[in-house]
N, C-alpha and C. Protein backbone atom coordinates (compact mmCIF):
# COMPACT_ATOMS: atom_id res chain seq x y z
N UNK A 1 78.03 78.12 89.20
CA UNK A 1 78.14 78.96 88.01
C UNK A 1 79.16 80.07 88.30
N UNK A 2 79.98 80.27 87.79
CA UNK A 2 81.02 81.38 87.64
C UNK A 2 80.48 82.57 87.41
N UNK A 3 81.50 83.85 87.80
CA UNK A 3 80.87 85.18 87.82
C UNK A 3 80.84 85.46 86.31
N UNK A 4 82.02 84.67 85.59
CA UNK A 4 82.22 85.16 84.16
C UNK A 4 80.99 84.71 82.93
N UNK A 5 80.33 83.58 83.59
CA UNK A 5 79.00 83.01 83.10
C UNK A 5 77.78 83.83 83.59
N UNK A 6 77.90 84.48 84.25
CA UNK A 6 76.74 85.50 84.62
C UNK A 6 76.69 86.55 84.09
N UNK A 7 77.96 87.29 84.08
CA UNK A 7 78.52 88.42 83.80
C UNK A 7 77.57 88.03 81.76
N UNK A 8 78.03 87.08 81.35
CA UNK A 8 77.68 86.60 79.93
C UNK A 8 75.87 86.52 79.92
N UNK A 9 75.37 86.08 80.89
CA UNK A 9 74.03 85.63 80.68
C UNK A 9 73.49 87.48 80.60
N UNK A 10 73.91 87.91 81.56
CA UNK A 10 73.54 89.47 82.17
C UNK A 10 73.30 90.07 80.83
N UNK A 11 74.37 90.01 80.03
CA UNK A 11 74.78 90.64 78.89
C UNK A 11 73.51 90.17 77.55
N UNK A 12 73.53 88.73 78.10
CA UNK A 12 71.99 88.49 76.91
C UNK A 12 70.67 88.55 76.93
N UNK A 13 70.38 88.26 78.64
CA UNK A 13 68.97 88.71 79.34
C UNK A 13 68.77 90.19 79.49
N UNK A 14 69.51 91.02 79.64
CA UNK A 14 69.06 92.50 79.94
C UNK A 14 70.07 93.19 79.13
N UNK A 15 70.77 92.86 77.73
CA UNK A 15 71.11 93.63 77.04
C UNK A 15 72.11 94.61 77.46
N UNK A 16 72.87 94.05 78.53
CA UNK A 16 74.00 94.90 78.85
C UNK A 16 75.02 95.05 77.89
N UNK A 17 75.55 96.52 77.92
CA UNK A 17 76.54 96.73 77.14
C UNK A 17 78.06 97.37 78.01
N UNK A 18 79.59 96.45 77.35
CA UNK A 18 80.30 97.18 78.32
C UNK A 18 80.57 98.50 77.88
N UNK A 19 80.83 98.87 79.24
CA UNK A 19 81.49 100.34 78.84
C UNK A 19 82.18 100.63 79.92
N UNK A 20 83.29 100.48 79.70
CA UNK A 20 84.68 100.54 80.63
C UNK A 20 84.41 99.25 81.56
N UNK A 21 84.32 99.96 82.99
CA UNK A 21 84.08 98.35 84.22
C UNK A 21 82.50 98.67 84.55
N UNK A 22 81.64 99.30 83.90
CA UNK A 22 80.44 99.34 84.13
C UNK A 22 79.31 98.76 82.67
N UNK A 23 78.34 97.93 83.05
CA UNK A 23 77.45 97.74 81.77
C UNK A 23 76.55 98.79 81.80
N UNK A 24 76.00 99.28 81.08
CA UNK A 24 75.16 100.22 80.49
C UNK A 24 73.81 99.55 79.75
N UNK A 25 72.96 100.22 80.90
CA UNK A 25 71.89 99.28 80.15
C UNK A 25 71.06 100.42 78.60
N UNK A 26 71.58 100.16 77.55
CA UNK A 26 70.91 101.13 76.37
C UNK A 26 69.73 101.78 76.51
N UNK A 27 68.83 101.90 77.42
CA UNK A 27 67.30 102.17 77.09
C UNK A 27 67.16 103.17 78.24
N UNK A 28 68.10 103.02 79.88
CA UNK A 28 67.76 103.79 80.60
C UNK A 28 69.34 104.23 81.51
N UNK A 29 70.08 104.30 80.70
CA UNK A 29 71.32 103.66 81.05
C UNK A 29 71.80 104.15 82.45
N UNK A 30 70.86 103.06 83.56
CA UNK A 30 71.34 102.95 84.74
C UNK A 30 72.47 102.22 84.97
N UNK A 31 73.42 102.09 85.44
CA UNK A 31 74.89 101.74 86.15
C UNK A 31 74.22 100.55 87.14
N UNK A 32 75.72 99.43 86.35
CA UNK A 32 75.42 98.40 87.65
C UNK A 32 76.93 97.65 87.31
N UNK A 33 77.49 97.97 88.28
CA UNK A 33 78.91 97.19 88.63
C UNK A 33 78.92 96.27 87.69
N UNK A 34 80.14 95.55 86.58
CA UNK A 34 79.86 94.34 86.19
C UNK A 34 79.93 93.13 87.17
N UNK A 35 80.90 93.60 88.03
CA UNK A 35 81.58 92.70 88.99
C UNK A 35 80.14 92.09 89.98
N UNK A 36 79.49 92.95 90.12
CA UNK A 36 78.30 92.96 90.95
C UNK A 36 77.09 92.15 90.81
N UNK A 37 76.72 91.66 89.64
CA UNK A 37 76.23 90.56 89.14
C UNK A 37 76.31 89.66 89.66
N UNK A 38 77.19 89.01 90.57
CA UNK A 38 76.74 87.95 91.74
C UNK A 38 76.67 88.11 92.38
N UNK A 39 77.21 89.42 93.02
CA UNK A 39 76.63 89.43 94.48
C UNK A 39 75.11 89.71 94.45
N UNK A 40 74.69 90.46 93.45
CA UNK A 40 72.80 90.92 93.27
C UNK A 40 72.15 89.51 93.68
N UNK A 41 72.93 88.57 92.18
CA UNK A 41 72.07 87.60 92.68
C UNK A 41 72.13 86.82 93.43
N UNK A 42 72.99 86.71 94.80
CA UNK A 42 72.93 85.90 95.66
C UNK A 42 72.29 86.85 96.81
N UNK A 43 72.31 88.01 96.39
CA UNK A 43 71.30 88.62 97.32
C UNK A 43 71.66 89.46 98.38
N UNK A 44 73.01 89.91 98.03
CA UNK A 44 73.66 90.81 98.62
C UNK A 44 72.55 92.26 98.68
N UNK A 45 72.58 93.05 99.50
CA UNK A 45 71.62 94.48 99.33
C UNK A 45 72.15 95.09 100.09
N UNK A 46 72.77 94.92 101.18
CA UNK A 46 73.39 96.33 101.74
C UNK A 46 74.80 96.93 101.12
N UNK A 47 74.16 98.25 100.99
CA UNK A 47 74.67 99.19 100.20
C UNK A 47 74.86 100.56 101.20
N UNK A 48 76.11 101.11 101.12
CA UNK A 48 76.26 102.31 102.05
C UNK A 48 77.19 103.16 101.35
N UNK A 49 76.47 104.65 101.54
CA UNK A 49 76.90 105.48 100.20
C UNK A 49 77.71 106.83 101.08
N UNK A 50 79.06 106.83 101.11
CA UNK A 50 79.80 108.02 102.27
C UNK A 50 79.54 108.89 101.45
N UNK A 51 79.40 110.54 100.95
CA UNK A 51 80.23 111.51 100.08
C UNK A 51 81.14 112.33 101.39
N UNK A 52 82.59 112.31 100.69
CA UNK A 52 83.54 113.64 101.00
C UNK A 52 83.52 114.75 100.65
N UNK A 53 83.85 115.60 100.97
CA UNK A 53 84.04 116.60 100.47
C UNK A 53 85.64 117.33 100.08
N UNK A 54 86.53 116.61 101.12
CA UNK A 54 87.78 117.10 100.60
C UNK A 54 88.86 115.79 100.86
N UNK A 55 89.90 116.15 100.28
CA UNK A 55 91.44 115.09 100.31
C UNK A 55 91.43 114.72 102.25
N UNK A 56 91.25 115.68 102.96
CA UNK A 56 91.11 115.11 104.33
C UNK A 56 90.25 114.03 104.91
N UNK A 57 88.94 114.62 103.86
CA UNK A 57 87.78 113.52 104.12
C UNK A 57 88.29 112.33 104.02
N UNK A 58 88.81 111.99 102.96
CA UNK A 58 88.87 111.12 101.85
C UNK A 58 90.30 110.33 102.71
N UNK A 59 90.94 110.50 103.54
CA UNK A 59 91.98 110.23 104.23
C UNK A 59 91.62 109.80 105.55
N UNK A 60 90.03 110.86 106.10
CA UNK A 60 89.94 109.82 107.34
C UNK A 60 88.72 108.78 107.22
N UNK A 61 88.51 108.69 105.90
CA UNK A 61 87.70 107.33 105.96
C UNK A 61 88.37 106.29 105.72
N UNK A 62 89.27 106.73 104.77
CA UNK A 62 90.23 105.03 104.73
C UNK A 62 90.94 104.73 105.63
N UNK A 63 91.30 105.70 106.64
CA UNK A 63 91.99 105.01 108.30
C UNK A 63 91.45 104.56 109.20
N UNK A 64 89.71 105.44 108.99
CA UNK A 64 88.59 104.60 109.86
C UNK A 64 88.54 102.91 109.21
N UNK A 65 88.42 103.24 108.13
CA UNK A 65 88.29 101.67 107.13
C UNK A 65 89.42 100.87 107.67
N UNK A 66 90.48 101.39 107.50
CA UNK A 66 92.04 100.59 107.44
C UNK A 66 91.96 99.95 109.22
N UNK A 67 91.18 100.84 109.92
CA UNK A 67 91.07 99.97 112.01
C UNK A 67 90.14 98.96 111.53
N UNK A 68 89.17 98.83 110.75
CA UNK A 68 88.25 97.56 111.03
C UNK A 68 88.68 96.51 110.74
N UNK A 69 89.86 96.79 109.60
CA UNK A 69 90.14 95.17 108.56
C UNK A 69 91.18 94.26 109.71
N UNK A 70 90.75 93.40 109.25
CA UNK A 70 91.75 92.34 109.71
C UNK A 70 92.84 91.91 109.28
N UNK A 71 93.57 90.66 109.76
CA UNK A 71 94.17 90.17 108.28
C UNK A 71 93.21 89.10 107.91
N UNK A 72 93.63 88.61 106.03
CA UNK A 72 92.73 88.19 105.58
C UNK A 72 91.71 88.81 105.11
N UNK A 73 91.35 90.35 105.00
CA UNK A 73 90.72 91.39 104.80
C UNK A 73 91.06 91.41 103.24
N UNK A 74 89.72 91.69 102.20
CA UNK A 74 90.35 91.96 100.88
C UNK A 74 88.92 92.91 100.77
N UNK A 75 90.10 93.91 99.57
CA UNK A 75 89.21 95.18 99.72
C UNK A 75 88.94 95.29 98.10
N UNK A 76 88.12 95.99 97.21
CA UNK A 76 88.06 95.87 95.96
C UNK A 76 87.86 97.47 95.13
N UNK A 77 88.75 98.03 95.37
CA UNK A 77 88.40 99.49 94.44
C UNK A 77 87.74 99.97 93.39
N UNK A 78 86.90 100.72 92.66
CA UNK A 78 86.62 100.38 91.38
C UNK A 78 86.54 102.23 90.78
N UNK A 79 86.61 102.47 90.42
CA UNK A 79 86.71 104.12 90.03
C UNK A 79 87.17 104.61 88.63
N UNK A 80 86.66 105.53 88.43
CA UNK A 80 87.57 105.88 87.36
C UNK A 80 89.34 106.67 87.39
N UNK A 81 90.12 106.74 86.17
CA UNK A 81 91.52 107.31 86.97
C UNK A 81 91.13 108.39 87.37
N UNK A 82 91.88 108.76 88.44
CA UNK A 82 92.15 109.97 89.03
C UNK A 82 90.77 110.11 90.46
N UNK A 83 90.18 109.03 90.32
CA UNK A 83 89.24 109.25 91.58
C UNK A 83 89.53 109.12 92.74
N UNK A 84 90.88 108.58 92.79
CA UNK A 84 91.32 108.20 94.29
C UNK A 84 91.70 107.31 94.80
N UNK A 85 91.62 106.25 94.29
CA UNK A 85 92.04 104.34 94.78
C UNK A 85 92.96 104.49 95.40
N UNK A 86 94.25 104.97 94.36
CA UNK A 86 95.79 105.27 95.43
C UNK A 86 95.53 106.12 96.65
N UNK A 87 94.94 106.86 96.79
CA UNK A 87 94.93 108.14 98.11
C UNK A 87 94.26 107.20 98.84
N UNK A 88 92.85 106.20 98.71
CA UNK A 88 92.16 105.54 99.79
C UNK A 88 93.47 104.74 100.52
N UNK A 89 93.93 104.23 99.30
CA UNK A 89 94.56 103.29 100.12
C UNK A 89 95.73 103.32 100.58
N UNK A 90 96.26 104.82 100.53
CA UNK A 90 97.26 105.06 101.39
C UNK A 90 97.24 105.41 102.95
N UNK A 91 95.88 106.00 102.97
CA UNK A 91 94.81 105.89 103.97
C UNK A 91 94.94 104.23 104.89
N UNK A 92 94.34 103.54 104.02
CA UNK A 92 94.25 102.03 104.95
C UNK A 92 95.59 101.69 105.37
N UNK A 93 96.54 102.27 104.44
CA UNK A 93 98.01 101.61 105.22
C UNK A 93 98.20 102.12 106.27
N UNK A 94 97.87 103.92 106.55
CA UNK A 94 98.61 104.52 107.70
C UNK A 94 97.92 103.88 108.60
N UNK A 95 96.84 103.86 108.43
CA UNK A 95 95.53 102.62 109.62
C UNK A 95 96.54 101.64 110.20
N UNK A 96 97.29 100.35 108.80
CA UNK A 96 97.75 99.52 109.64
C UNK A 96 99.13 99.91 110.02
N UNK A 97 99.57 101.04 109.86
CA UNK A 97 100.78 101.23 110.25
C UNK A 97 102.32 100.78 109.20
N UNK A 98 101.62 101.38 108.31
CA UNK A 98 102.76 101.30 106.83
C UNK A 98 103.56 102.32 106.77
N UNK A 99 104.51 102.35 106.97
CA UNK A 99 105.49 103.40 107.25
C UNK A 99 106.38 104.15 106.19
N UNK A 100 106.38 103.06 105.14
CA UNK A 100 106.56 103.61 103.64
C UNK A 100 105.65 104.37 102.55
N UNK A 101 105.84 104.87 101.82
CA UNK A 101 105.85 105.51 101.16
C UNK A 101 104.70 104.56 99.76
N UNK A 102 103.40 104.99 99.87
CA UNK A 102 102.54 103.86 99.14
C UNK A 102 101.83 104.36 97.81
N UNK A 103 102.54 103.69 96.77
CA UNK A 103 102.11 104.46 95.29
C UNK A 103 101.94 103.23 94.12
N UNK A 104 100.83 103.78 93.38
CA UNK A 104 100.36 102.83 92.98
C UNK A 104 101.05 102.00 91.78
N UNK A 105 100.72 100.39 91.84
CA UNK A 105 101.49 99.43 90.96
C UNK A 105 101.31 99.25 90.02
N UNK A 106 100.59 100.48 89.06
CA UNK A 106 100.67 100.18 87.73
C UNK A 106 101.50 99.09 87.16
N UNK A 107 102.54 99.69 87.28
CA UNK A 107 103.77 98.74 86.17
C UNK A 107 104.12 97.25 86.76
N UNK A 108 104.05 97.01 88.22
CA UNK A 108 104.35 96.20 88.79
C UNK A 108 103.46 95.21 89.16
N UNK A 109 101.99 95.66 89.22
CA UNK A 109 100.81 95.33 89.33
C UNK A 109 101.21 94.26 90.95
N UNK A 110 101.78 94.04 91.87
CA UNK A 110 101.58 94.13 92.95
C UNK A 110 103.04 94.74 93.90
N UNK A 111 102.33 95.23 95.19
CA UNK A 111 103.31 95.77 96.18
C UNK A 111 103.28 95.40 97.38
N UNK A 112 103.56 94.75 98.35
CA UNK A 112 103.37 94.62 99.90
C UNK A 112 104.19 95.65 100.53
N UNK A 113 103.65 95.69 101.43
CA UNK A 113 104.07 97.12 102.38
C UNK A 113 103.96 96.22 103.62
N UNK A 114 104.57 96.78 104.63
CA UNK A 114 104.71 95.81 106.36
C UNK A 114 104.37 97.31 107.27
N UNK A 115 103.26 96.80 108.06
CA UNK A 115 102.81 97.52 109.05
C UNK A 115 102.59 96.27 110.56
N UNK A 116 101.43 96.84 111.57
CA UNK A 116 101.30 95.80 111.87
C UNK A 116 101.25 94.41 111.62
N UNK A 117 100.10 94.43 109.93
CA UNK A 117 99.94 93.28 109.18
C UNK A 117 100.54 93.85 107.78
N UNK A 118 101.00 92.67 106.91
CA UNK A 118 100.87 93.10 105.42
C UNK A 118 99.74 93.46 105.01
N UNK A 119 100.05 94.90 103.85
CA UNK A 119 99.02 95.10 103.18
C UNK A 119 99.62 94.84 101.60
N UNK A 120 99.11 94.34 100.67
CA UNK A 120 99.09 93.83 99.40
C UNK A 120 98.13 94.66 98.43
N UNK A 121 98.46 95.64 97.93
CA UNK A 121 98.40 96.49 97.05
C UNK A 121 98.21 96.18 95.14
N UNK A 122 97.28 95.73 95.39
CA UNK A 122 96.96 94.76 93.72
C UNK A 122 96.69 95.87 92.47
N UNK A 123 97.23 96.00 91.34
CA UNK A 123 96.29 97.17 90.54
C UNK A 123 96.25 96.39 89.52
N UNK A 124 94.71 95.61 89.47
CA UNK A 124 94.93 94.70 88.22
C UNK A 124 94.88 95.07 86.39
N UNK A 125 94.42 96.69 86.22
CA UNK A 125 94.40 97.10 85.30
C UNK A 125 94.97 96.64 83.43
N UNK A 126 96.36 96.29 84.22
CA UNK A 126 97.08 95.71 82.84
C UNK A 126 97.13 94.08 82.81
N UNK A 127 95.85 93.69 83.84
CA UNK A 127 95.56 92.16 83.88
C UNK A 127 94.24 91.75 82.73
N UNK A 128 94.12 92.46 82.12
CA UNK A 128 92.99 92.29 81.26
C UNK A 128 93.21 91.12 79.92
N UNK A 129 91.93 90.21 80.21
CA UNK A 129 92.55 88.98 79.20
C UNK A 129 92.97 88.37 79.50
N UNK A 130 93.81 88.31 80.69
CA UNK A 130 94.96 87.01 81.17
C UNK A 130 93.82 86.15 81.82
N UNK A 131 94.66 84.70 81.03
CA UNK A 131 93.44 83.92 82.10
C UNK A 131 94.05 83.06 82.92
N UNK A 132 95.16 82.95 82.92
CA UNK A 132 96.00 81.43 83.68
C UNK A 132 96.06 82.43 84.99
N UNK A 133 96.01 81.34 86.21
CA UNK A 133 96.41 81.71 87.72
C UNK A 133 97.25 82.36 87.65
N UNK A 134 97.21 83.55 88.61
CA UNK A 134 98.41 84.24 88.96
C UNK A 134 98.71 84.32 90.36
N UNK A 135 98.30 82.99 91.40
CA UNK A 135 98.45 82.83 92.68
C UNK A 135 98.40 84.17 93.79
N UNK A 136 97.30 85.06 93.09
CA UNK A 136 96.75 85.94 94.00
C UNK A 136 96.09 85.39 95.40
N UNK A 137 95.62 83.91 94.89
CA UNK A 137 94.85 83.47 96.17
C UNK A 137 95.64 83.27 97.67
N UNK A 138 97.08 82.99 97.61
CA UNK A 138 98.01 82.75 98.45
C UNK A 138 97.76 84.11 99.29
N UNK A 139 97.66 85.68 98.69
CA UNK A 139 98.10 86.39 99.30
C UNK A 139 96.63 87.14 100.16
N UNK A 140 95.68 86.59 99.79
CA UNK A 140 93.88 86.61 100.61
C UNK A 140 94.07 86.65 102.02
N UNK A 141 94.73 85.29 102.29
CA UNK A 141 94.39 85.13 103.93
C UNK A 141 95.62 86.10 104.80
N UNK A 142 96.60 86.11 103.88
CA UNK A 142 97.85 86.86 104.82
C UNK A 142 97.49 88.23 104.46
N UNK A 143 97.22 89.34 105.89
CA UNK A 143 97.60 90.35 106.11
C UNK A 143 96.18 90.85 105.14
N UNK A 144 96.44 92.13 104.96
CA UNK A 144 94.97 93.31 103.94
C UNK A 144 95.59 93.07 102.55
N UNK A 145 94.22 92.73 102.14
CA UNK A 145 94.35 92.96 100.27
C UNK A 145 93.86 93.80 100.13
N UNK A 146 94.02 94.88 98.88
CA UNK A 146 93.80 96.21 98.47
C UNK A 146 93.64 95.96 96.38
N UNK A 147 92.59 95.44 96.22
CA UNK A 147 92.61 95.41 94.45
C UNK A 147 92.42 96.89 94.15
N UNK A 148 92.98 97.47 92.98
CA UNK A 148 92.20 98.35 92.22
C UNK A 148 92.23 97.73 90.59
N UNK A 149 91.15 98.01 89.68
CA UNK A 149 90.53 97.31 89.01
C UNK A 149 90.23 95.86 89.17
N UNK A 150 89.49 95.72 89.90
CA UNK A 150 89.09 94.30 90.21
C UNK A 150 88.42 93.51 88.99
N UNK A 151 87.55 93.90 88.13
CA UNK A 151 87.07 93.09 86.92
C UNK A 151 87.59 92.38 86.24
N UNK A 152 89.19 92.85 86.02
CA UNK A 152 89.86 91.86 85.24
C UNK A 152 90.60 90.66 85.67
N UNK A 153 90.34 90.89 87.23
CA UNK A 153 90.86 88.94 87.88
C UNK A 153 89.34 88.90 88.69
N UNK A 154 88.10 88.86 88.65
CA UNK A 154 87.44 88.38 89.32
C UNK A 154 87.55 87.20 89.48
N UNK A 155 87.53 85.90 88.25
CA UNK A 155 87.41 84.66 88.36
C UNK A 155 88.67 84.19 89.72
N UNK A 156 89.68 85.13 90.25
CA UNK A 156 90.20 85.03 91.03
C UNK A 156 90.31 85.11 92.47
N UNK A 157 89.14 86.17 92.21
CA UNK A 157 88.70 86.84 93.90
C UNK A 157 87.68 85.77 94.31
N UNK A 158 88.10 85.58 96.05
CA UNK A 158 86.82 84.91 97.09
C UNK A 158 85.59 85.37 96.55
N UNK A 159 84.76 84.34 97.18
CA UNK A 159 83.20 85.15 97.22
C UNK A 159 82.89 86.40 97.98
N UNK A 160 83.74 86.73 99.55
CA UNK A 160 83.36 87.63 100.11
C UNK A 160 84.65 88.50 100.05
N UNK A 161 84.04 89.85 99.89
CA UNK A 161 84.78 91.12 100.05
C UNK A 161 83.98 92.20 100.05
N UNK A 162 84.91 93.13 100.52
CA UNK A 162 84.07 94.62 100.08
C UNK A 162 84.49 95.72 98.93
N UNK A 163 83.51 95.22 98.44
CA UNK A 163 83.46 96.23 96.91
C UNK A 163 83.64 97.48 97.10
N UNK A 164 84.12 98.56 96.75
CA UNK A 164 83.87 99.96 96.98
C UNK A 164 84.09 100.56 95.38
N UNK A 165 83.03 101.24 95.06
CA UNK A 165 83.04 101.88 94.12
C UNK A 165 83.05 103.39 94.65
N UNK A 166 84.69 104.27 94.10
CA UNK A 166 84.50 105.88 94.18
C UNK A 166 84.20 106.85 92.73
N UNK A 167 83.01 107.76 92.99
CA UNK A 167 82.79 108.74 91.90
C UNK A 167 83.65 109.93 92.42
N UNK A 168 84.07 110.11 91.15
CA UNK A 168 84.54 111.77 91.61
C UNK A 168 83.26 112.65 90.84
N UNK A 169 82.86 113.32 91.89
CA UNK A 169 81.58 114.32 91.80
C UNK A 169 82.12 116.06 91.80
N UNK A 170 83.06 116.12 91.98
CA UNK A 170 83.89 117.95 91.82
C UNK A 170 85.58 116.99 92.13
N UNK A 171 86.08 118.59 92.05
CA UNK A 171 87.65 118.70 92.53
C UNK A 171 88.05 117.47 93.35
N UNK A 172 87.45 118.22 94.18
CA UNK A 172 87.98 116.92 95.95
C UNK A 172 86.54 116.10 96.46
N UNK A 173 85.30 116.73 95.95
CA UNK A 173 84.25 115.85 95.97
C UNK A 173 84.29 114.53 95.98
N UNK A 174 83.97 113.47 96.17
CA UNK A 174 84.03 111.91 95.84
C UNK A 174 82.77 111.16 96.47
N UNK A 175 82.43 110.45 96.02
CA UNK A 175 81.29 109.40 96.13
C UNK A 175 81.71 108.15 96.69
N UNK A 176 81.36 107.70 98.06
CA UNK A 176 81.95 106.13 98.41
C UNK A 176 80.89 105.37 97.99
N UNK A 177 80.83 104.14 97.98
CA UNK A 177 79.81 103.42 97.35
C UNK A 177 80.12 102.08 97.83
N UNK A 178 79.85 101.71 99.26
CA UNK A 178 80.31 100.29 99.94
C UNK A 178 79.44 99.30 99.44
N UNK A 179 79.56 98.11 99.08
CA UNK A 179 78.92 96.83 98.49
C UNK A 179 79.58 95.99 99.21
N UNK A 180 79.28 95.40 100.77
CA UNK A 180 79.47 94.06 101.46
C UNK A 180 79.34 93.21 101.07
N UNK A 181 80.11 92.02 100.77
CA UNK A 181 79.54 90.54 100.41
C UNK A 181 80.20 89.97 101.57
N UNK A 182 79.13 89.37 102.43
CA UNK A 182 79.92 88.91 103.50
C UNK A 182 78.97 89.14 104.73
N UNK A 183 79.13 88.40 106.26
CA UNK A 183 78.70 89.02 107.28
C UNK A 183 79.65 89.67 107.34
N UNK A 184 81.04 89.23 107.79
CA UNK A 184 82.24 90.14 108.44
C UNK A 184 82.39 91.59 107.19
N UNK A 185 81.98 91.92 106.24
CA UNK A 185 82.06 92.95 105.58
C UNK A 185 81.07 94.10 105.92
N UNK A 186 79.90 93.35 105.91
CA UNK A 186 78.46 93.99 106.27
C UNK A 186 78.50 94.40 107.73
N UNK A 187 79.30 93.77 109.08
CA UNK A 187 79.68 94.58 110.00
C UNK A 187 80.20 95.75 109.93
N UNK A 188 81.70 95.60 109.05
CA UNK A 188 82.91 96.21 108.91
C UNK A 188 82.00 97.52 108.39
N UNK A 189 80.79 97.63 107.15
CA UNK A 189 80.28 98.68 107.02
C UNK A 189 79.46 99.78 107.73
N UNK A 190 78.87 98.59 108.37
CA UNK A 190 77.72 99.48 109.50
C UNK A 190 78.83 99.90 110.84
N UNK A 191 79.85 99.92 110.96
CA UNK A 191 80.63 101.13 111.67
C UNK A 191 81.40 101.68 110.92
N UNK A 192 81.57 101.94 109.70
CA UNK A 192 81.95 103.07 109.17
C UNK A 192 81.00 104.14 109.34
């Protein structure tokens, strides 16, 4: 069964409603990833929740993050604008040793950067609706993937990755919100 058939059932069994990349459940409106709907039900549960407190914070977790990944590493952002996706993941580049200058691909919707390994810089935002392949899968196993808005190519993404959802909670405040799917993810978390 596909995530996009779940994502649909979700929506008729528990009355989810969208609202932006999160469903809203009307009656108690607790938050639950849309994207997240399969990993629940395959039974994913570890969940690990960082808060920062400032732009430094927020810089040495994604370099702590950016030493664990491998290549073949795919990472999944989810936030609202201005929470940070681009700053994390300028973070994971200096990790692998990206020496350029890393800003986000709105318009271009992807970027590779060369460090030790490639990192691949996805912002699928203006991918919404598209349904034909866009041979994202080629670029999985080579080097770090980096999505931000992941919802609108899920039917594209592996089964395993690590989800990260950031809240911005004040100014420089932020909320990490790790979701492993995976053993090698669920390591990668428990040493952060």
């Amino acid at each position: 069964i596909s995530r996009r058939a779940l994502v649909k059932i979700a929506r008729r069994q528990f009355l989810f409603e969208p609202c932006g990349s999160f469903f809203v459940y009307p009656f108690t409106f607790s938050l639950l990833l849309c994207y997240n709907v399969a990993a629940y039900m395959k039974g994913g549960t570890l969940m690990r929740e960082i808060k920062v407190s400032s732009l430094q914070d927020t810089a040495n977790l994604g370099e702590k993050l950016g030493k664990l990944l491998e290549s073949g590493s795919l990472v999944t952002l989810c936030g609202d604008l201005g929470a940070g996706k681009t700053t994390f993941t300028k973070s994971i580049g200096k990790a692998l040793g990206v020496k350029k200058v890393i800003n986000s691909p709105t318009f271009t919707i992807l970027k590779t950067y060369y460090g030790k390994m490639p990192l691949h810089h996805i912002d699928a935002y203006r991918l919404e609706g598209i349904t034909q392949d866009l041979g994202f899968e080629e670029l999985f196993d080579d080097g770090v993937c980096v999505i931000e808005w992941p919802a609108y190519i899920m039917d594209q993404l592996p089964n395993e990755r690590l989800e990260i959802e950031i809240k911005r909670i004040g100014e420089f405040e932020r909320l990490f919100l790790f979701h492993p799917i995976g053993d090698v993810y669920e390591k990668i978390v428990r040493e952060l």
